[in-house]
N, C-alpha and C. Protein backbone atom coordinates (compact mmCIF):
# COMPACT_ATOMS: atom_id res chain seq x y z
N UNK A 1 0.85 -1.17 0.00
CA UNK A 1 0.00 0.00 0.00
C UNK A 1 0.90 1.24 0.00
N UNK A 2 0.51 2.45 -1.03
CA UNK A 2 1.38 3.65 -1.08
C UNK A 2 1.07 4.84 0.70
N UNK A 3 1.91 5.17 0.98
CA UNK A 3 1.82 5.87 1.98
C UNK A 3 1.11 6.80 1.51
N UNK A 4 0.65 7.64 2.52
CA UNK A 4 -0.15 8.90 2.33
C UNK A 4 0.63 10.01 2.46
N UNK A 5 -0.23 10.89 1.61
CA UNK A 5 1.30 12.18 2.00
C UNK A 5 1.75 12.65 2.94
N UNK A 6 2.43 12.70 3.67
CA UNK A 6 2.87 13.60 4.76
C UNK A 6 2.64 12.92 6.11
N UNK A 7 2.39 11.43 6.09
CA UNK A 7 2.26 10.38 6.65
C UNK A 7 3.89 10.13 7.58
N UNK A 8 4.59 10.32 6.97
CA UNK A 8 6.15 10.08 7.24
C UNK A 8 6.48 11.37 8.24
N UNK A 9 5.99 12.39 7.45
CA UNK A 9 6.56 13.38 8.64
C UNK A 9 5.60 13.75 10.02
N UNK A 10 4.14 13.29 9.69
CA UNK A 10 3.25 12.70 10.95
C UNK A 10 4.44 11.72 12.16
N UNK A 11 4.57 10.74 11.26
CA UNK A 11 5.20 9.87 12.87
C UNK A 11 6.59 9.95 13.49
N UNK A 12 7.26 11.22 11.71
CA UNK A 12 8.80 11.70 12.84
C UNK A 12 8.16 12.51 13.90
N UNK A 13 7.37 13.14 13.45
CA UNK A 13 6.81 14.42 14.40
C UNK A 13 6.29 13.73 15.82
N UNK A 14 5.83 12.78 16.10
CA UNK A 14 5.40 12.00 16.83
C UNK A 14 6.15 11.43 17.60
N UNK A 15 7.13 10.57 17.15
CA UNK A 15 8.36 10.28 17.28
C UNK A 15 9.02 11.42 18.08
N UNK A 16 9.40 12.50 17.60
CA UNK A 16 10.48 13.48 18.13
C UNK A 16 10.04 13.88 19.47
N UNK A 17 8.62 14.21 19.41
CA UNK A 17 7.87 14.49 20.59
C UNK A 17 7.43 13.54 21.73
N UNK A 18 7.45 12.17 21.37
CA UNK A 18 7.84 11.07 22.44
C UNK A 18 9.18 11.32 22.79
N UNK A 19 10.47 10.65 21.83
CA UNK A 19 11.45 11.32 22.31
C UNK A 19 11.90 12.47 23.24
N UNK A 20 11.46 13.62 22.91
CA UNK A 20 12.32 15.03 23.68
C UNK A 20 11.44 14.71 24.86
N UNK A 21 10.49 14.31 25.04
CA UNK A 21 9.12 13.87 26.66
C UNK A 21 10.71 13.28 27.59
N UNK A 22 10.42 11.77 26.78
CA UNK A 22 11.28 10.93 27.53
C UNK A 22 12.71 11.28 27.98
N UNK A 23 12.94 12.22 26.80
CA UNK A 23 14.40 12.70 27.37
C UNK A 23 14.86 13.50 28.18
N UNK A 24 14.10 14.51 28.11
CA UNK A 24 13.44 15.86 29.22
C UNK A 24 13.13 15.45 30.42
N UNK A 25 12.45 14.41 30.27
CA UNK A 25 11.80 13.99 31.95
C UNK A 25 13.20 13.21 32.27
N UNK A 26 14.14 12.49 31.52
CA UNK A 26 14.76 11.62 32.41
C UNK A 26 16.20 12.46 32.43
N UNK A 27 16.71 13.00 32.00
CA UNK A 27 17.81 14.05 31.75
C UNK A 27 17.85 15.57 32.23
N UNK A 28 16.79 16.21 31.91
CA UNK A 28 16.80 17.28 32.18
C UNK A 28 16.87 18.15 30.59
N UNK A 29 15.72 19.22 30.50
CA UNK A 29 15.68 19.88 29.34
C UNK A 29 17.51 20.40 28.55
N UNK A 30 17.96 20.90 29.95
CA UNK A 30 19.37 21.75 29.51
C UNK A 30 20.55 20.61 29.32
N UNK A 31 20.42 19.40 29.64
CA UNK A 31 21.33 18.46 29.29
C UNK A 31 20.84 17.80 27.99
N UNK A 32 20.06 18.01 27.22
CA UNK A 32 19.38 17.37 25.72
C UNK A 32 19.60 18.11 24.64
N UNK A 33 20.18 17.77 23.87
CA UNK A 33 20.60 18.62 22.68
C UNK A 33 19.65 17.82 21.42
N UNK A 34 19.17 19.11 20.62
CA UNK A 34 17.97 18.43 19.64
C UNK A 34 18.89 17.23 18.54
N UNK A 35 20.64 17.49 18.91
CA UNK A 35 21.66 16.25 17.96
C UNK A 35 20.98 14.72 18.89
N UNK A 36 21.06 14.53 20.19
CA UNK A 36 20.62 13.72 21.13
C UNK A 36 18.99 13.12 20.20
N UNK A 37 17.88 13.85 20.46
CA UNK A 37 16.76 13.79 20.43
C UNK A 37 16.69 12.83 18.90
N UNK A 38 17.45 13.97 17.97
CA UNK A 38 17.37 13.10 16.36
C UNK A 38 17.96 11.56 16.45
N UNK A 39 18.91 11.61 17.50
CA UNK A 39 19.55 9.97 17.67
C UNK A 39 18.92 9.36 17.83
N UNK A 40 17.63 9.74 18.89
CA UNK A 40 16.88 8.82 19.63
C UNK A 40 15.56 8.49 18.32
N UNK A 41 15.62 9.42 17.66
CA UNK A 41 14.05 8.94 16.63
C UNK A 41 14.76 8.29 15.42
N UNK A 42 16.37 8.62 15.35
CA UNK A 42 17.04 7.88 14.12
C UNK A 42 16.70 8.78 13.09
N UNK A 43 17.04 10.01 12.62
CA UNK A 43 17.23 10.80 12.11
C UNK A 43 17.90 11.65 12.17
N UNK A 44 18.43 12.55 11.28
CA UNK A 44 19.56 13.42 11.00
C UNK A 44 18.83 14.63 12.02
N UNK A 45 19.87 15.79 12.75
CA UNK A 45 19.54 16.51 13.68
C UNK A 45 18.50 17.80 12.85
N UNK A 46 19.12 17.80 11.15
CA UNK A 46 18.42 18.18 10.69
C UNK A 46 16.49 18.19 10.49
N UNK A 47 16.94 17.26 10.06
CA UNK A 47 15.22 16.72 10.20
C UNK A 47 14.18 17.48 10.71
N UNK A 48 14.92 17.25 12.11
CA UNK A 48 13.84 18.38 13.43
C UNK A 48 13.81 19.35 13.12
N UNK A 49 14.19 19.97 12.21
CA UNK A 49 13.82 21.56 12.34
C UNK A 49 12.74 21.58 10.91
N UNK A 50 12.25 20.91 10.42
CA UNK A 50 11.11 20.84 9.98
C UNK A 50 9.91 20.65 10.77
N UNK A 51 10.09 20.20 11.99
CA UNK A 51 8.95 20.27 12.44
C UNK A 51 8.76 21.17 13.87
N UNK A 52 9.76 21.87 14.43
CA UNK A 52 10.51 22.60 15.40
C UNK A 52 11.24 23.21 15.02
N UNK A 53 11.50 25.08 15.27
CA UNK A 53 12.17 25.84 15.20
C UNK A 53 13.40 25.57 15.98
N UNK A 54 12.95 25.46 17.43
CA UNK A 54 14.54 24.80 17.75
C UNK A 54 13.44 24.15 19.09
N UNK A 55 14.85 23.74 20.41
CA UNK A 55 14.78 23.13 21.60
C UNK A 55 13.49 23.78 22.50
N UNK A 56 13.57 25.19 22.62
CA UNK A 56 12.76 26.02 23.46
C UNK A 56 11.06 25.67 23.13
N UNK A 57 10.97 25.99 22.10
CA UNK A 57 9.79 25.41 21.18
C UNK A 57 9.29 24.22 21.26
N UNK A 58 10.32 23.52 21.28
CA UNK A 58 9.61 21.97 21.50
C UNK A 58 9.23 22.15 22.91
N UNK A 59 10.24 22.33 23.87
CA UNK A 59 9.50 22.15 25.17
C UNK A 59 8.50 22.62 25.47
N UNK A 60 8.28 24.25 25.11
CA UNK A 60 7.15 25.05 25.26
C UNK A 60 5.81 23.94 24.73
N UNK A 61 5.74 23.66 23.44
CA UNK A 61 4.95 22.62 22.75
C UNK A 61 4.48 21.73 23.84
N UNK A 62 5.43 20.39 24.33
CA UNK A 62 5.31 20.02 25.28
C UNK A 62 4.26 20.09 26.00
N UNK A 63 4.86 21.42 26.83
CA UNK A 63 3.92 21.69 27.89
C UNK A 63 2.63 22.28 27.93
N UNK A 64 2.59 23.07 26.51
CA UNK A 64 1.38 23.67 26.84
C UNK A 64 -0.28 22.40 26.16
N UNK A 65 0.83 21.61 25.12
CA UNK A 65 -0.25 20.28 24.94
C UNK A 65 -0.58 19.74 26.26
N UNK A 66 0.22 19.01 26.74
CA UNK A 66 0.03 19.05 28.31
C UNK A 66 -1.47 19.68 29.08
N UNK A 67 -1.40 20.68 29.27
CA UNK A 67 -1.93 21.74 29.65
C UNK A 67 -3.07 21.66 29.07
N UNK A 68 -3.05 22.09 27.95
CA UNK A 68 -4.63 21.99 26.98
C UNK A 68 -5.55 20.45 27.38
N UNK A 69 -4.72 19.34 27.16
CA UNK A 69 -5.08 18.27 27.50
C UNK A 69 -5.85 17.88 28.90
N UNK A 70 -5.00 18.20 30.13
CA UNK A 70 -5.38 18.82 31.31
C UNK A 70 -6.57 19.22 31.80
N UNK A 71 -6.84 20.51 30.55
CA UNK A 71 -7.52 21.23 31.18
C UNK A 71 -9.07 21.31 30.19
N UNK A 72 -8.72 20.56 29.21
CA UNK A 72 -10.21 19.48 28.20
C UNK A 72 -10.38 18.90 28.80
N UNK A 73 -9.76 17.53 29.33
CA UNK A 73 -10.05 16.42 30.09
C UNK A 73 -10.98 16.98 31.53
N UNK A 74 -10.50 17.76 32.09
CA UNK A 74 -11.23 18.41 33.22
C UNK A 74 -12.82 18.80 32.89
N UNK A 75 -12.72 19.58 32.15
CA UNK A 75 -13.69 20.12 31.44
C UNK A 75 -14.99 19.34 31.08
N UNK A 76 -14.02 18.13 30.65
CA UNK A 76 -15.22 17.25 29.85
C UNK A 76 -15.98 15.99 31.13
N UNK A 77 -15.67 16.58 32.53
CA UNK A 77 -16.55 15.70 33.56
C UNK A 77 -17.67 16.04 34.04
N UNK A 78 -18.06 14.88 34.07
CA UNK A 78 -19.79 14.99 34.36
C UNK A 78 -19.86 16.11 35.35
N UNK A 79 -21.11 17.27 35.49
CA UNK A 79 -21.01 17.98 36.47
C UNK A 79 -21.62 17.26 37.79
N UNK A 80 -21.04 17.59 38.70
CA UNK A 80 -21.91 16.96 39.92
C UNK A 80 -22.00 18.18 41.07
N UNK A 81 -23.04 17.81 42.02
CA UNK A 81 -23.40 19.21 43.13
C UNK A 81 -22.67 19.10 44.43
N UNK A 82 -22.70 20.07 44.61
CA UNK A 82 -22.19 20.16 46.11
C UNK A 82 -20.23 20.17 45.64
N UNK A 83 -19.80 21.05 46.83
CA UNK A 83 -18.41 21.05 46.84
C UNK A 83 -17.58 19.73 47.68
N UNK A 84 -18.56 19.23 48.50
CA UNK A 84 -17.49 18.19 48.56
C UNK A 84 -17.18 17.26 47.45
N UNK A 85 -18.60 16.87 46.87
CA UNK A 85 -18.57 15.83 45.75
C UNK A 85 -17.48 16.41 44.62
N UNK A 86 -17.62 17.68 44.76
CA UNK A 86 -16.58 18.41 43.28
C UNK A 86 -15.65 18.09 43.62
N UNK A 87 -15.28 18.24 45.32
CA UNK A 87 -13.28 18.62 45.67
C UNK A 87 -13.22 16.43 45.56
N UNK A 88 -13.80 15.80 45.66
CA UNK A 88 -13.74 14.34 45.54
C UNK A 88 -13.57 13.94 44.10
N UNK A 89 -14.68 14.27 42.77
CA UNK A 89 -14.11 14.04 41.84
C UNK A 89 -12.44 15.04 41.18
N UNK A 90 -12.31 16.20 41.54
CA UNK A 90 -11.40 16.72 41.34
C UNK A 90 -9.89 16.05 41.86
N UNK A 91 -9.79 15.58 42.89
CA UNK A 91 -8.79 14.84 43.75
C UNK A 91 -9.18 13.42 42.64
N UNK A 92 -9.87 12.62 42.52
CA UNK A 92 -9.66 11.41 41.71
C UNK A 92 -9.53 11.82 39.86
N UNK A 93 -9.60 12.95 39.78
CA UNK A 93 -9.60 13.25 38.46
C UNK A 93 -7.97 13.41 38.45
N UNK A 94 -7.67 14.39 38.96
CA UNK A 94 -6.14 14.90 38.94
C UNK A 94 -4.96 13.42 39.14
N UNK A 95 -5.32 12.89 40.47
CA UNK A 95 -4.70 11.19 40.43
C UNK A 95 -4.39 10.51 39.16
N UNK A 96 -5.90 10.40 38.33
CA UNK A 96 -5.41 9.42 37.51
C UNK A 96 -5.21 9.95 36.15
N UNK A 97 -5.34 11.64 35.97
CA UNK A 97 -4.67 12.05 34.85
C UNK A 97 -3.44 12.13 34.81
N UNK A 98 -2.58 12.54 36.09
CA UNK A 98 -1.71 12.62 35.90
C UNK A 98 -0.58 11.48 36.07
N UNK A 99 -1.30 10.06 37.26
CA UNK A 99 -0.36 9.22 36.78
C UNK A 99 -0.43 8.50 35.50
N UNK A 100 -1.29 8.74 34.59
CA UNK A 100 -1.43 7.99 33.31
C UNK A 100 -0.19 8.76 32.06
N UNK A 101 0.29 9.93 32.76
CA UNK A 101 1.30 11.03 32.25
C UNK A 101 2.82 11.46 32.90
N UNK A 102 3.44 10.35 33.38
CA UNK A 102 4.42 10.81 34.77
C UNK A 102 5.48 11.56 33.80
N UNK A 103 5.95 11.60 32.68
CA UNK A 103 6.99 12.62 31.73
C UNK A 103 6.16 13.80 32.33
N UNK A 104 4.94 13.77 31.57
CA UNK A 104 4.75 14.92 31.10
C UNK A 104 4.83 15.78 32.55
N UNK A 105 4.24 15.25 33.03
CA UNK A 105 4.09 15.88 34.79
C UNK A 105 5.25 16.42 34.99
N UNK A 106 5.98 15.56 35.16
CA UNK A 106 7.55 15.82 36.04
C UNK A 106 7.70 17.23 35.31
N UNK A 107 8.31 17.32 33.57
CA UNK A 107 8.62 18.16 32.65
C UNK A 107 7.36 19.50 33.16
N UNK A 108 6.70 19.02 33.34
CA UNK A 108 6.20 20.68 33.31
C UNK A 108 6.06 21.19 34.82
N UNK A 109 6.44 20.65 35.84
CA UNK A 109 7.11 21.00 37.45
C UNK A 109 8.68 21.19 37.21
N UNK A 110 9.15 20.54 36.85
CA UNK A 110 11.05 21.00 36.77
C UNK A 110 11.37 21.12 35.63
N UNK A 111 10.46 21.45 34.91
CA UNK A 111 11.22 22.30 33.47
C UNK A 111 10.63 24.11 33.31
N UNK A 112 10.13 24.36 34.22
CA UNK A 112 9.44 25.98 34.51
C UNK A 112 10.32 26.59 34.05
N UNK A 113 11.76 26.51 34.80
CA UNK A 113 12.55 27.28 34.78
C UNK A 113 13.20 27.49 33.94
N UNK A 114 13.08 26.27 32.58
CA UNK A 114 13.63 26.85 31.12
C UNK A 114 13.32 27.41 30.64
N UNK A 115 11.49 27.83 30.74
CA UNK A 115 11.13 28.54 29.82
C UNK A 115 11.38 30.13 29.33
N UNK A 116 11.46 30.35 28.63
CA UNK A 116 11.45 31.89 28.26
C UNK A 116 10.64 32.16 28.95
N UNK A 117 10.29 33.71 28.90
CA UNK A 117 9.64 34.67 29.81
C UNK A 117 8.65 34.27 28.95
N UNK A 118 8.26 35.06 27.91
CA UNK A 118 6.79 34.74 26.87
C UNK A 118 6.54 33.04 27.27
N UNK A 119 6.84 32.21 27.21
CA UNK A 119 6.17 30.77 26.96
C UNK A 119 5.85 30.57 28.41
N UNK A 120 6.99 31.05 29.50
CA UNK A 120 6.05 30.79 30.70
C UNK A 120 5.38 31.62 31.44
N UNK A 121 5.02 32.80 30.77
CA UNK A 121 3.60 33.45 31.36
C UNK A 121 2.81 32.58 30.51
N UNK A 122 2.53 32.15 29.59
CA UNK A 122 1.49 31.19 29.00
C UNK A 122 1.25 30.12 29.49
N UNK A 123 2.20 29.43 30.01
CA UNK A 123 2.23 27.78 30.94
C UNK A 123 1.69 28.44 31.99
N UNK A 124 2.35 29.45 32.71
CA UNK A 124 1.57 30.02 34.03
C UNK A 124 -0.04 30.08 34.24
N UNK A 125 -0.04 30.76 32.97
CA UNK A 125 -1.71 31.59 32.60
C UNK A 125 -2.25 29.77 32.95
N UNK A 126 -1.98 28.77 31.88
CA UNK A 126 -2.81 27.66 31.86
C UNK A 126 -2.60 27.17 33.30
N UNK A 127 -1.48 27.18 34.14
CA UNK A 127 -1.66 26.55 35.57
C UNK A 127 -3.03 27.16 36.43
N UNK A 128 -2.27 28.39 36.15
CA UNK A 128 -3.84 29.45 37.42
C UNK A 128 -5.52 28.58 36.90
N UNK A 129 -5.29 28.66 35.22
CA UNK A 129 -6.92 27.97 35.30
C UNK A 129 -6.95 26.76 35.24
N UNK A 130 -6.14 25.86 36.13
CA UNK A 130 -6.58 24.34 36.84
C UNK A 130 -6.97 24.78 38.24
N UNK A 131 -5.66 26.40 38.79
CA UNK A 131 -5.37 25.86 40.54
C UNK A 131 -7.19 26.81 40.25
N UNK A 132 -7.30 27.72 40.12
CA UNK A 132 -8.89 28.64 39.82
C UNK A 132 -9.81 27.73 40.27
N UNK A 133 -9.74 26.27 39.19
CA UNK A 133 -10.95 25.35 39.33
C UNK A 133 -11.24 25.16 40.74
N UNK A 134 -10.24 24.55 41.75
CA UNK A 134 -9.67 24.00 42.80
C UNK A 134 -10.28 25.28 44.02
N UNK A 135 -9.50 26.28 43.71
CA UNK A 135 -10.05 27.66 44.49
C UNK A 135 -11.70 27.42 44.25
N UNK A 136 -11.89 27.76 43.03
CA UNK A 136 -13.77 27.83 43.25
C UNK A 136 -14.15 26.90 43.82
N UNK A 137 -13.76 25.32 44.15
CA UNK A 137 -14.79 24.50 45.19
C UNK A 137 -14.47 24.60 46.32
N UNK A 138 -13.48 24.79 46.60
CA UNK A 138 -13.24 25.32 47.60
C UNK A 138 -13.75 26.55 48.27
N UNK A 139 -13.78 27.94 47.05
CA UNK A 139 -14.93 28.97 48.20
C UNK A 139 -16.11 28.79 48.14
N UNK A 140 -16.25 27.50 47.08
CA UNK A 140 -18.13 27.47 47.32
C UNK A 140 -18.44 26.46 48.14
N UNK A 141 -17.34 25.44 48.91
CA UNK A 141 -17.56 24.94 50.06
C UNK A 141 -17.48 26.23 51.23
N UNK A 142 -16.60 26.52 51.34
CA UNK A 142 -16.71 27.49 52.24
C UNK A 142 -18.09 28.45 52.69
N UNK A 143 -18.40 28.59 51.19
CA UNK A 143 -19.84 29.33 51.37
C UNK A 143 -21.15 28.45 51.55
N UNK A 144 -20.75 27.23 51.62
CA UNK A 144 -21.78 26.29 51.72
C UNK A 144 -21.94 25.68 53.11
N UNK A 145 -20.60 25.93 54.00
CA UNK A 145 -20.50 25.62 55.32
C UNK A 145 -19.94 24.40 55.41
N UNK A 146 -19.37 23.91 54.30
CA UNK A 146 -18.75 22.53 54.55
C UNK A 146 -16.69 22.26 54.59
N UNK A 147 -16.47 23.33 54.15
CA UNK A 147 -15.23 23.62 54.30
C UNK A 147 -14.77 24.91 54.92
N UNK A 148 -13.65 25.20 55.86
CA UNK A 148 -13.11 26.45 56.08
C UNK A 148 -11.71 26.30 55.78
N UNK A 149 -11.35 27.16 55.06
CA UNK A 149 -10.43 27.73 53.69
C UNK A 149 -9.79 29.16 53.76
N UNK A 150 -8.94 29.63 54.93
CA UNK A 150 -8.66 31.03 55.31
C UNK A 150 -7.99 31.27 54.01
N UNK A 151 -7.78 30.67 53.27
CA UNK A 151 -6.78 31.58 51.92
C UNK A 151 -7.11 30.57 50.71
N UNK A 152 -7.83 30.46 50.23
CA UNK A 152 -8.53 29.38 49.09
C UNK A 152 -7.55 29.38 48.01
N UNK A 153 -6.62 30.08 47.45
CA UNK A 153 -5.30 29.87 46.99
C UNK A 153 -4.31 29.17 47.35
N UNK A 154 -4.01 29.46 48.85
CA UNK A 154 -3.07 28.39 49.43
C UNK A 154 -3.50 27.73 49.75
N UNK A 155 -4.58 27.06 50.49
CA UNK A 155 -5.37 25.60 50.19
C UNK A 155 -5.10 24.83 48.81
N UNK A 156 -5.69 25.47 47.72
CA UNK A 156 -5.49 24.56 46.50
C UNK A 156 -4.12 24.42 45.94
N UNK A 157 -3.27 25.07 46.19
CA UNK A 157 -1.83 25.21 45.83
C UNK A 157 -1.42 23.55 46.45
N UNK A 158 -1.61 23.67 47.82
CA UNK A 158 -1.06 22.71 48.88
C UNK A 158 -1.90 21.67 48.74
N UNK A 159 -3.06 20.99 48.30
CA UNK A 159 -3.85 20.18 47.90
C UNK A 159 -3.24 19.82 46.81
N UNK A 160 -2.68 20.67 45.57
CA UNK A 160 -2.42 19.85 44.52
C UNK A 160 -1.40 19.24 44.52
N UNK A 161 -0.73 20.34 45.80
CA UNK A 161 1.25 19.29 45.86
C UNK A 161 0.92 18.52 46.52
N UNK A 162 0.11 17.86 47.35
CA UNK A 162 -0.45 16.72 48.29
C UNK A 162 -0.35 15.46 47.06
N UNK A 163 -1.61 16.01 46.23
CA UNK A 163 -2.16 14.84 45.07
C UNK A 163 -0.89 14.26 44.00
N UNK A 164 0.29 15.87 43.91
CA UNK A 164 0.94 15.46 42.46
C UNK A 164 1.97 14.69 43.21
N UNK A 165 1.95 14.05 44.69
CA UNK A 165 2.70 13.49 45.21
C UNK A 165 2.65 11.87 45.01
N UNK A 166 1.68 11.52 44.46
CA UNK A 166 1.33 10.24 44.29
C UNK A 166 2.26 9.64 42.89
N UNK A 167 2.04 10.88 42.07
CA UNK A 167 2.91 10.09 41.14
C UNK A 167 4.51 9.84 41.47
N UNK A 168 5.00 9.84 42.33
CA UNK A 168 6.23 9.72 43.40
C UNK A 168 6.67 8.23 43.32
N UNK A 169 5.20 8.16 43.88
CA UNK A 169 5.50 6.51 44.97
C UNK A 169 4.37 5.34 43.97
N UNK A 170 3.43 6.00 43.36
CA UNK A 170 2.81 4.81 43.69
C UNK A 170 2.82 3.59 42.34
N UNK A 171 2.66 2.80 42.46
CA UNK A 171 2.96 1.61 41.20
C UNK A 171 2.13 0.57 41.33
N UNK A 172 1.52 0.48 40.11
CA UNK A 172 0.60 -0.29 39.99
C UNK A 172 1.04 -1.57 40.45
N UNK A 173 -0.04 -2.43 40.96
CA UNK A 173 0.17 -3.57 41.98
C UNK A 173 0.92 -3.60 43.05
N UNK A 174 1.13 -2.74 43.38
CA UNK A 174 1.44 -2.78 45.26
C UNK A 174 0.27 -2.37 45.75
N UNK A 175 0.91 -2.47 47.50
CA UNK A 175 -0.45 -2.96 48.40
C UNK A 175 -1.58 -2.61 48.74
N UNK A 176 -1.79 -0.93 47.38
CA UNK A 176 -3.31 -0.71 47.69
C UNK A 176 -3.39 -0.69 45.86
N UNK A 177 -4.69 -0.79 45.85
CA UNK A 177 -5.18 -0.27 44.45
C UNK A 177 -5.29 1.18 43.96
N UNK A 178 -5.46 1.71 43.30
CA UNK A 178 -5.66 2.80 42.94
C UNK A 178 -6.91 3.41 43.38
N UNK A 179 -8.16 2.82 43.53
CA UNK A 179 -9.58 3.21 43.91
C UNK A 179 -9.25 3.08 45.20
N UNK A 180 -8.13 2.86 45.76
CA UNK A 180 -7.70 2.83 47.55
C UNK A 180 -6.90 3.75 47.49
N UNK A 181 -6.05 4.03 46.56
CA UNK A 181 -5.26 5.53 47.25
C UNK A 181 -6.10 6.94 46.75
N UNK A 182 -7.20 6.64 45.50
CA UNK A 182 -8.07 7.78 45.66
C UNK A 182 -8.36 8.18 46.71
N UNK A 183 -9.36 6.74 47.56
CA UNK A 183 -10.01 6.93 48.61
C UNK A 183 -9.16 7.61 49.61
N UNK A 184 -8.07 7.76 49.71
CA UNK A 184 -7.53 7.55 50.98
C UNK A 184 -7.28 9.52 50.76
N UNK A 185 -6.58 9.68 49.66
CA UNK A 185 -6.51 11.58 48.99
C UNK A 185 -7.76 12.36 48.75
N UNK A 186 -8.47 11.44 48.85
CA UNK A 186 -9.84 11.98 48.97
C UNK A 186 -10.30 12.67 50.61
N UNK A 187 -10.11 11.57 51.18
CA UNK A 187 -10.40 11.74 52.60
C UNK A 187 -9.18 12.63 53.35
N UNK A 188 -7.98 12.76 52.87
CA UNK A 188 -7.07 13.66 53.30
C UNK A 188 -7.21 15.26 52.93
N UNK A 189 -8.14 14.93 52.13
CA UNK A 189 -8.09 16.25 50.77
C UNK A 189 -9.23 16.88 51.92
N UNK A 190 -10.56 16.27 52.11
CA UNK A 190 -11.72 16.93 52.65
C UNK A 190 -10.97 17.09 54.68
N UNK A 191 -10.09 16.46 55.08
CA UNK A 191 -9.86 16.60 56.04
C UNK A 191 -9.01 17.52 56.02
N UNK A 192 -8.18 18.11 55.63
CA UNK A 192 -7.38 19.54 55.20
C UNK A 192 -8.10 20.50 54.95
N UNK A 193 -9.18 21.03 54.94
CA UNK A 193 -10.16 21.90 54.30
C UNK A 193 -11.72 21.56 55.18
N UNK A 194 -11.69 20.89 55.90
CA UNK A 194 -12.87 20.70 56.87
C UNK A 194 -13.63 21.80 57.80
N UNK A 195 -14.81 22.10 57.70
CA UNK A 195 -15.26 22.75 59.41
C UNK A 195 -14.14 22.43 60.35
């Protein structure tokens, strides 16, 4: 069967961008040179710059797919009432998006600091409207009488470094399940933020 056009530079592109993930997360952005990255997809260093201006770009890319992804996926959950039920699916939402993503995660917590000024007020901008989500159930528990929240910013800040702590430790088939360490960040999550 004849390939399709532009089929080839679909799965370098694909390719490069698995690559620079894996390499970024396990190296570090400033130790990866886009000569490295082309090794890893088996192509000339050239190549990449057909589909990337340079290194900065890709990462920026990266992260802000990331991000978009993130923050669709969020988007697209069933609505449910009440703020505890929200701060419960929010805590099991965040769990298993992000351990299903541990590159991407890591890369966009310890790769901040590569970014240019322009690309990370944009990564920034997209963080505020996840931690935002987090803040609003939180002051509408508060206003509902089911949570007290003296600074609903630093609550959700410290809730999310609680949750993005899981992708740390935890590995599938050890001694709890996953619907057990929800449960368990769930119940830590509403006990941090309680009357």
């Amino acid at each position: 069967m004849p390939r399709r056009p532009g089929s080839h530079a679909a799965e370098t592109n694909r390719r490069m961008r698995e690559a620079a993930l894996r390499l970024f997360a396990r190296h570090g952005y400033a130790a990866v040179s886009m000569r490295r990255i082309a090794a890893e997809v088996g192509v000339q260093a050239g190549a990449l710059y057909s589909h990337t201006p340079d290194k900065q770009t890709l990462l920026f890319s990266l992260m802000q797919d990331h991000m978009h992804e993130l923050l669709a996926a969020r988007a697209a959950l069933p609505p449910v009432r009440g703020a505890e039920a929200r701060l419960e699916q929010f805590a099991r939402f965040h769990i298993r998006f992000h351990l299903a993503r541990p590159e991407a995660v890591f890369i966009s917590y310890m790769e901040l600091r590569n970014l240019e000024p322009e690309n990370f007020r944009v990564i920034e901008g997209l963080r505020r409207d996840y931690e935002t989500a987090l803040e609003t159930i939180l002051r509408d528990g508060a206003a509902e009488g089911v949570f007290s929240v003296p600074d609903a910013k630093i609550a959700a800040l410290g809730l999310i470094a609680m949750l993005n702590g899981v992708n740390t430790w935890y590995r599938e088939g050890g001694r709890l399940t996953l619907e057990e360490v929800e449960a368990i960040y769930r119940d830590m999550a509403r006990k941090a933020v309680a009357v």
